[in-house]
Protein backbone atom coordinates (compact mmCIF):
# COMPACT_ATOMS: atom_id res chain seq x y z
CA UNK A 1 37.61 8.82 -101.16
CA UNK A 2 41.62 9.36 -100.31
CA UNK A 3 41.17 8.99 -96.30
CA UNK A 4 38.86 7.35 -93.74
CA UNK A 5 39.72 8.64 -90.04
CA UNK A 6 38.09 6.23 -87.70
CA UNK A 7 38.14 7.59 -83.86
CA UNK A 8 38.38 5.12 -81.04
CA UNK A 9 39.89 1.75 -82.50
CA UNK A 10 43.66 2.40 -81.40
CA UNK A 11 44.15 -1.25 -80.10
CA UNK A 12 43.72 -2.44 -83.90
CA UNK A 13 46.14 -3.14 -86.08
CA UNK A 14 44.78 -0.09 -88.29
CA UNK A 15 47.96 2.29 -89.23
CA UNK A 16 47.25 4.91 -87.09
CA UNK A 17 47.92 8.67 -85.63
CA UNK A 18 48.50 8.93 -82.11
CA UNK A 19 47.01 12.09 -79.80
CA UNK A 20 49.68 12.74 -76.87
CA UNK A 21 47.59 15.63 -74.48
CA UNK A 22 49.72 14.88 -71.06
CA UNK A 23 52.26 12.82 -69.71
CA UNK A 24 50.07 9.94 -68.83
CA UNK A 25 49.03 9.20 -72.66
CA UNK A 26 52.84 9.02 -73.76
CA UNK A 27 52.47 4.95 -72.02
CA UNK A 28 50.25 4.51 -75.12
CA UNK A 29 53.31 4.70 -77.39
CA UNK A 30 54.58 1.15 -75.81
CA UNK A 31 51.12 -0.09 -75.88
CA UNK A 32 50.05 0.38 -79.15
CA UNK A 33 51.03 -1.12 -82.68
CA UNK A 34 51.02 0.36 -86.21
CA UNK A 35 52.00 3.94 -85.21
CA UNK A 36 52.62 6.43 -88.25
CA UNK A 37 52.62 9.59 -86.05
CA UNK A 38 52.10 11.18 -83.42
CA UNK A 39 50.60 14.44 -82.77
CA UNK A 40 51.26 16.26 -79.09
CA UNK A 41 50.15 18.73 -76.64
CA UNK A 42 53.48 18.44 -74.71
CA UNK A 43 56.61 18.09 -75.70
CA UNK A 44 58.04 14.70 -76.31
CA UNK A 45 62.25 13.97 -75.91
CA UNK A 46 61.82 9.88 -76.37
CA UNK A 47 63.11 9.07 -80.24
CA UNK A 48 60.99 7.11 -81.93
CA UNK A 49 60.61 5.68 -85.46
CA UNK A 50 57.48 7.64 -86.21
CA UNK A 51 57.41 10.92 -86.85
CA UNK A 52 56.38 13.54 -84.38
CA UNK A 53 54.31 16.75 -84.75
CA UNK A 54 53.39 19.78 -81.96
CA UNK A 55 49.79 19.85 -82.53
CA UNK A 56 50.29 23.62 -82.93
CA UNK A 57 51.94 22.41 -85.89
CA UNK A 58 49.27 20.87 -87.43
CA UNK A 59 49.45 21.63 -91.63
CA UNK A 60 52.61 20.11 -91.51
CA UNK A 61 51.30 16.90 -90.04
CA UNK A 62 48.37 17.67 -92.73
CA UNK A 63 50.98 17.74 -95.46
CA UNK A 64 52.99 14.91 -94.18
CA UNK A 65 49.56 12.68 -94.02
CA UNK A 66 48.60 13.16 -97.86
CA UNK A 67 52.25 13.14 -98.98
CA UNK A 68 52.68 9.66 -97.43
CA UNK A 69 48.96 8.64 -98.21
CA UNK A 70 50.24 9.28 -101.71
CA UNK A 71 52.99 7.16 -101.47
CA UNK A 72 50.44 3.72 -100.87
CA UNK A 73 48.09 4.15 -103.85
């Protein structure tokens, strides 16, 4: 098995991929640790250290999750 996605644990410590669908979710990025990406619905102009994918955009977030999930075997 390369990948488990687990739905509904984002206050763990888990590395995880955050879902952005309107401006009251962004507050989740300062609220929550381990963050390897996020995916929007709305455009997002904060910087941060993760990478950031439009949702409409989702095969490169696809490549971009088994290229890094790669990287930790």
């Amino acid at each position: 098995m390369d990948l488990i996605l687990i739905e509904g644990y984002k206050y763990e410590s888990y590395p995880k991929a955050v879902i952005i669908r309107n401006k009251e979710d962004i507050k989740l990025l300062d609220k929550l640790n381990n963050i390897s990406a996020v995916l929007t619905w709305i455009p997002l102009t904060i910087r941060h250290s993760y990478p950031v994918f439009p949702i409409t955009e989702y095969k490169i977030f696809h490549e971009w999750l088994f290229e890094n999930l790669s990287k930790n075997e």
